[in-house]
PDB file of N, CA and C in Angstrom:
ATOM      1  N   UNK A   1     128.273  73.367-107.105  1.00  0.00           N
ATOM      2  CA  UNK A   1     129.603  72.849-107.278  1.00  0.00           C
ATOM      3  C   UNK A   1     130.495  73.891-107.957  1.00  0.00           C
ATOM      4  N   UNK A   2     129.835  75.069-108.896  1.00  0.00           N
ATOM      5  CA  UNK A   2     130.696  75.745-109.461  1.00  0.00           C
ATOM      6  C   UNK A   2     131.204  76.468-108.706  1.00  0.00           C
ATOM      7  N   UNK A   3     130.768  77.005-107.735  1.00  0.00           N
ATOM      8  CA  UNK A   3     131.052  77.817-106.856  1.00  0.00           C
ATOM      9  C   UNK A   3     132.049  77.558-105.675  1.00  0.00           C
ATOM     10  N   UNK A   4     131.928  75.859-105.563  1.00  0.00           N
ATOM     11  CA  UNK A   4     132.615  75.416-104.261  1.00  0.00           C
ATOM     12  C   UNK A   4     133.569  75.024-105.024  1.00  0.00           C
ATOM     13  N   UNK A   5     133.829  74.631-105.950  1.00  0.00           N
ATOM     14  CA  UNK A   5     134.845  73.881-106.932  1.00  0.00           C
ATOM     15  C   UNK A   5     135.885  74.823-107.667  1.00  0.00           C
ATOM     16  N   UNK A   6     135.748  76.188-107.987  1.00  0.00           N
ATOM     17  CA  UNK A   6     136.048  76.832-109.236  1.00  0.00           C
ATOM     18  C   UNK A   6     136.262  78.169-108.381  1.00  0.00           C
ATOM     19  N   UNK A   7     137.459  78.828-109.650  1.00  0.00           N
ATOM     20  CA  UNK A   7     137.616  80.263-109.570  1.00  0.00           C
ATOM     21  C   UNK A   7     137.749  80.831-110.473  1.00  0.00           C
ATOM     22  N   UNK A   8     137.683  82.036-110.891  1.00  0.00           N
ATOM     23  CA  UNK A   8     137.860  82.819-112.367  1.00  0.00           C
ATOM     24  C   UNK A   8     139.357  83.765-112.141  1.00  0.00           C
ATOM     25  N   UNK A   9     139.484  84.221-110.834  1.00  0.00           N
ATOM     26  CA  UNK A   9     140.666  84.917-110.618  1.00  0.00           C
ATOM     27  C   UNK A   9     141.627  84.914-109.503  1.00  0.00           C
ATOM     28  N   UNK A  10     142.462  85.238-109.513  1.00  0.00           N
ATOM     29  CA  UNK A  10     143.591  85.194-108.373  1.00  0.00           C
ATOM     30  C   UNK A  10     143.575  86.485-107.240  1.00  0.00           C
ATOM     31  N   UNK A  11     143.574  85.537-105.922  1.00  0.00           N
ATOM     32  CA  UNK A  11     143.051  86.609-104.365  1.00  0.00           C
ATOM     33  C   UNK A  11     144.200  87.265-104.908  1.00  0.00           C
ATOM     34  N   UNK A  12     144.314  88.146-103.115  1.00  0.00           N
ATOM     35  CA  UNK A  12     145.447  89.161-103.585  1.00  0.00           C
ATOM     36  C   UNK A  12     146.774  88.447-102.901  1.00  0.00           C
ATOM     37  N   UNK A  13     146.720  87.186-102.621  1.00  0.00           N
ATOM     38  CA  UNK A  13     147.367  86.265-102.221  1.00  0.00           C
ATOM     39  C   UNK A  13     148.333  85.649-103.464  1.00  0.00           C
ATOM     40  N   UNK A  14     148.013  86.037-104.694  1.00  0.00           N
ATOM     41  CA  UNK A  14     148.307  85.275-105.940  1.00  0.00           C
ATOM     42  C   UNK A  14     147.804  83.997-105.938  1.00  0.00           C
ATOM     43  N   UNK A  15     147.439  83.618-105.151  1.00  0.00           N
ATOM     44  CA  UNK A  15     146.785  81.946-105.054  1.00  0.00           C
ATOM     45  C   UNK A  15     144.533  81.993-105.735  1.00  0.00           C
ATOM     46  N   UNK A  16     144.222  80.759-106.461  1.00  0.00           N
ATOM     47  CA  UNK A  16     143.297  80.596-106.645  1.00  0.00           C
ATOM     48  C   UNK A  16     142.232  81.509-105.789  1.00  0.00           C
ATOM     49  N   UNK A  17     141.589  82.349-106.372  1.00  0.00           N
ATOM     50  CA  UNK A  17     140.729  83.131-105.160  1.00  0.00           C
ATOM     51  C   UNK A  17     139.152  82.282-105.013  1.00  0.00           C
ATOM     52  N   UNK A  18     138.873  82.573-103.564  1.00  0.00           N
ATOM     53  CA  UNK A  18     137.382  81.899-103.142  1.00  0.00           C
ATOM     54  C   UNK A  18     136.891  82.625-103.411  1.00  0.00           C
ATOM     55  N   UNK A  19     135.770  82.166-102.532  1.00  0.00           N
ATOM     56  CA  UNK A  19     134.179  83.240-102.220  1.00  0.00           C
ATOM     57  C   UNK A  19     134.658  84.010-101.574  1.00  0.00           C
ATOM     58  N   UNK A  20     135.695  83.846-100.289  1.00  0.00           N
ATOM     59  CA  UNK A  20     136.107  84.718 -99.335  1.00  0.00           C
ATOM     60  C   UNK A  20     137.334  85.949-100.206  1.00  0.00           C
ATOM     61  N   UNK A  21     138.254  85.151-100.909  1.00  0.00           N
ATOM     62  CA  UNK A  21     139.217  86.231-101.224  1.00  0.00           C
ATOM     63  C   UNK A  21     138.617  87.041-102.504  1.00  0.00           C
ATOM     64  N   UNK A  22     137.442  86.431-103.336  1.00  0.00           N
ATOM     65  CA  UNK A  22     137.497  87.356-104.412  1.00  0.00           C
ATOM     66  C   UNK A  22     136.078  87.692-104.397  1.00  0.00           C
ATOM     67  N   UNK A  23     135.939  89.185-104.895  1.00  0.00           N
ATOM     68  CA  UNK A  23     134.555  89.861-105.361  1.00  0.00           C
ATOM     69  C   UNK A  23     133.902  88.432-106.192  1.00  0.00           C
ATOM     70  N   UNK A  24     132.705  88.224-105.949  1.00  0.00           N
ATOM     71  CA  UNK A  24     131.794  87.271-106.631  1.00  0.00           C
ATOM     72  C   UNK A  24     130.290  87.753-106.359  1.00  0.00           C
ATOM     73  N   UNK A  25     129.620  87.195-107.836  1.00  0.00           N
ATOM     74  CA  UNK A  25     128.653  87.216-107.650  1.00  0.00           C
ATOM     75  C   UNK A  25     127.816  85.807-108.593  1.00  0.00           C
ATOM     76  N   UNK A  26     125.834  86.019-108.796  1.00  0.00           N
ATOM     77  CA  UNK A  26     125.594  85.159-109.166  1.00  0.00           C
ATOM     78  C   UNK A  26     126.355  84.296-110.295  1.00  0.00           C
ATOM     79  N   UNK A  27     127.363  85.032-111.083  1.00  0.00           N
ATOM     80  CA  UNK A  27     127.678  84.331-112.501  1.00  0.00           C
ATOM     81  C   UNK A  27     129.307  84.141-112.029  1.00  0.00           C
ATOM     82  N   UNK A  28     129.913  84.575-111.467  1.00  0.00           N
ATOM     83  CA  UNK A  28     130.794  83.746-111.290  1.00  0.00           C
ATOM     84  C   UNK A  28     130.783  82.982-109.653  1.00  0.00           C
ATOM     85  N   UNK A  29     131.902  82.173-109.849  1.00  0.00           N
ATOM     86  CA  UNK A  29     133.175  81.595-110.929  1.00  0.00           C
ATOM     87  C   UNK A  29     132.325  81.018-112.120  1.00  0.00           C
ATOM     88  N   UNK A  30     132.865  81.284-113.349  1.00  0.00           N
ATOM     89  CA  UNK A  30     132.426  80.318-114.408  1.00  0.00           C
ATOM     90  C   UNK A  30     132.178  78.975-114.571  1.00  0.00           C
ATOM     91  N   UNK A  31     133.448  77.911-113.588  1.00  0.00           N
ATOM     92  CA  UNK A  31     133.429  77.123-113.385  1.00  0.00           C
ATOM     93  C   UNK A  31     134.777  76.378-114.714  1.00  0.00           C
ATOM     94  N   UNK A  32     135.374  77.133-114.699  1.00  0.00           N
ATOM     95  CA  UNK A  32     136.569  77.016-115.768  1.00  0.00           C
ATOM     96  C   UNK A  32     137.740  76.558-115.487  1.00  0.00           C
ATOM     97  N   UNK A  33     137.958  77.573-114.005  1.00  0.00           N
ATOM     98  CA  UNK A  33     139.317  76.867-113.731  1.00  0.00           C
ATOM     99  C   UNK A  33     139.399  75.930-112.363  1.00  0.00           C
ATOM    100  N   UNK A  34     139.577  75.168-111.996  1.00  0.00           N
ATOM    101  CA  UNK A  34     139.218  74.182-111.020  1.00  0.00           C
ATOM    102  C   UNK A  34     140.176  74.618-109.962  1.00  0.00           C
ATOM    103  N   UNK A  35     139.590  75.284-108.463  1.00  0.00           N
ATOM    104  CA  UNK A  35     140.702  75.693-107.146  1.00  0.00           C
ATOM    105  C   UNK A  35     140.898  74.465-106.089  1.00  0.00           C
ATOM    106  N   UNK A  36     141.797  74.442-105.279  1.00  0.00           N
ATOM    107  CA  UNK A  36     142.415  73.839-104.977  1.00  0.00           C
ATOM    108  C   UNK A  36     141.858  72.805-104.147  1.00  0.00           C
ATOM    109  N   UNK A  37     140.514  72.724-104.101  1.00  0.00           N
ATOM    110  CA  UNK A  37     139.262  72.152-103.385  1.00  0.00           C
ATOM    111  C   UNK A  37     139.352  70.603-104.501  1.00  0.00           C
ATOM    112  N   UNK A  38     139.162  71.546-105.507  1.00  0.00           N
ATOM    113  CA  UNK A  38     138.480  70.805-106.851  1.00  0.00           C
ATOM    114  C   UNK A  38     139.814  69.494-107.137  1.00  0.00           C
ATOM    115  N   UNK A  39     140.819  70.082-106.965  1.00  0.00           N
ATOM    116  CA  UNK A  39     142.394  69.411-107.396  1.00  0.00           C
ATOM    117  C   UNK A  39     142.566  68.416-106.553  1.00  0.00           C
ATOM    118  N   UNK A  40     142.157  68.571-104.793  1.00  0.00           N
ATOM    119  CA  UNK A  40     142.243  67.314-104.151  1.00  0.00           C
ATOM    120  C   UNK A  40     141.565  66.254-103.985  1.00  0.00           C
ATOM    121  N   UNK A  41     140.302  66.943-104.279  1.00  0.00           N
ATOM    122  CA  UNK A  41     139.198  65.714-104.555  1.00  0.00           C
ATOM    123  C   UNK A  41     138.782  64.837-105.505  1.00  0.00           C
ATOM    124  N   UNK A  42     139.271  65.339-107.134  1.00  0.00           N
ATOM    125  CA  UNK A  42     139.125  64.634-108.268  1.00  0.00           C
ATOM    126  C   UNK A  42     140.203  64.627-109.011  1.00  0.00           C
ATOM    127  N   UNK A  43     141.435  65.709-109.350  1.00  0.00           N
ATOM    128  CA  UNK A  43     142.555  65.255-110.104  1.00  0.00           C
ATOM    129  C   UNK A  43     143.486  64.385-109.201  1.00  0.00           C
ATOM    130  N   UNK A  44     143.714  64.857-108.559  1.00  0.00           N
ATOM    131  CA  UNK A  44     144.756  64.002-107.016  1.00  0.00           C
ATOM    132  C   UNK A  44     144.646  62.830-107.020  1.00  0.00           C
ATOM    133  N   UNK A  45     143.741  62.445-106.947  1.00  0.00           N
ATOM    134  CA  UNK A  45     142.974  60.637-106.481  1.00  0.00           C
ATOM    135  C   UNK A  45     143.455  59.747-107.513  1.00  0.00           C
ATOM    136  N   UNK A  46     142.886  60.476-108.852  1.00  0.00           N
ATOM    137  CA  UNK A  46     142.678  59.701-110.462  1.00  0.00           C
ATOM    138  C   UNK A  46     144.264  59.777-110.946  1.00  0.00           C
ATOM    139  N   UNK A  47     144.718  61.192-110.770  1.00  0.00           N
ATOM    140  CA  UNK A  47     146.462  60.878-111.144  1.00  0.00           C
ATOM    141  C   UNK A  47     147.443  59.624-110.175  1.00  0.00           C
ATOM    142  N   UNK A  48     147.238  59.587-108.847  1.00  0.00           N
ATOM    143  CA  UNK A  48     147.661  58.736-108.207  1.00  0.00           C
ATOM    144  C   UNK A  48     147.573  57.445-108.456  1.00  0.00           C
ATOM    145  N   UNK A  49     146.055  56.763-108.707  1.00  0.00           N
ATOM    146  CA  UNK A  49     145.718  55.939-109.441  1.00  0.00           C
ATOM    147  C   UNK A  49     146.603  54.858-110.600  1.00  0.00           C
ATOM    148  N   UNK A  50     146.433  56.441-111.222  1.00  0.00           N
ATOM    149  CA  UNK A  50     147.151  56.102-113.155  1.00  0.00           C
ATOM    150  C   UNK A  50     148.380  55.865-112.291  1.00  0.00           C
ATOM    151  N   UNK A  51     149.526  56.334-111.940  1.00  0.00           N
ATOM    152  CA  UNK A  51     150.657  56.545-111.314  1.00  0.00           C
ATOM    153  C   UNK A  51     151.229  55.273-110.537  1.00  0.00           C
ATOM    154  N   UNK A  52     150.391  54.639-109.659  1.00  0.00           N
ATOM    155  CA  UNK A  52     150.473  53.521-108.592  1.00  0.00           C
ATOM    156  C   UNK A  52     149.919  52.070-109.617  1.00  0.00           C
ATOM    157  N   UNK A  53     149.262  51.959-110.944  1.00  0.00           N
ATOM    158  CA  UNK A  53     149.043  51.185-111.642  1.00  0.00           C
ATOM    159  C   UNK A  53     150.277  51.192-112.820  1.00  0.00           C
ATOM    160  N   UNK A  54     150.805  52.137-112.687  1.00  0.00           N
ATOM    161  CA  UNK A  54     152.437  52.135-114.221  1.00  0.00           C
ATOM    162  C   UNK A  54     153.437  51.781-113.179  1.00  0.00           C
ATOM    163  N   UNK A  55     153.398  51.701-112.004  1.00  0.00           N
ATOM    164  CA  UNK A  55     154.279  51.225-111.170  1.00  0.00           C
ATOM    165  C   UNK A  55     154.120  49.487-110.757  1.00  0.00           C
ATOM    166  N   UNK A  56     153.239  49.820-110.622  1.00  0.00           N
ATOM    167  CA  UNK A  56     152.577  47.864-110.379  1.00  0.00           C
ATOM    168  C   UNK A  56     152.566  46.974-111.333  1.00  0.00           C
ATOM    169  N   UNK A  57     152.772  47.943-112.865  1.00  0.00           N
ATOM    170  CA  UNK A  57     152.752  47.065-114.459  1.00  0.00           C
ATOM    171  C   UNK A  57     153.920  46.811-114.395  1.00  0.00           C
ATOM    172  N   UNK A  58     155.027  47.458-113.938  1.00  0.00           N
ATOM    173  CA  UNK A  58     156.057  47.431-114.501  1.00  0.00           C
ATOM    174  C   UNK A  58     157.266  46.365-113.751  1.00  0.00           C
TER     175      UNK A  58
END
């Protein structure tokens, strides 16, 4: 998951770098900063959530 989930640095794209855009090896990504894989599958969902429930309270 760290690997499919995470990046440590930016391609030469300026965007989150992969396996494909950035030099990697066994130790990275650290698993620190979460790429854009990671953002649609678990922050996305859970912010929407919170978001669509302060709307329905209110």
């Amino acid at each position: 998951m760290r690997k499919k989930y995470t990046f440590d640095k930016l391609g030469i794209d300026n965007l989150p770098g992969t396996m494909k855009t950035a030099i990697s090896n066994n130790k990275t990504p650290s698993g620190t900063h979460p790429n854009f894989l990671a953002i649609e599958k678990y922050y996305v969902p859970e912010v929407s959530r919170v978001l669509y429930q302060l709307v329905a309270d209110s």
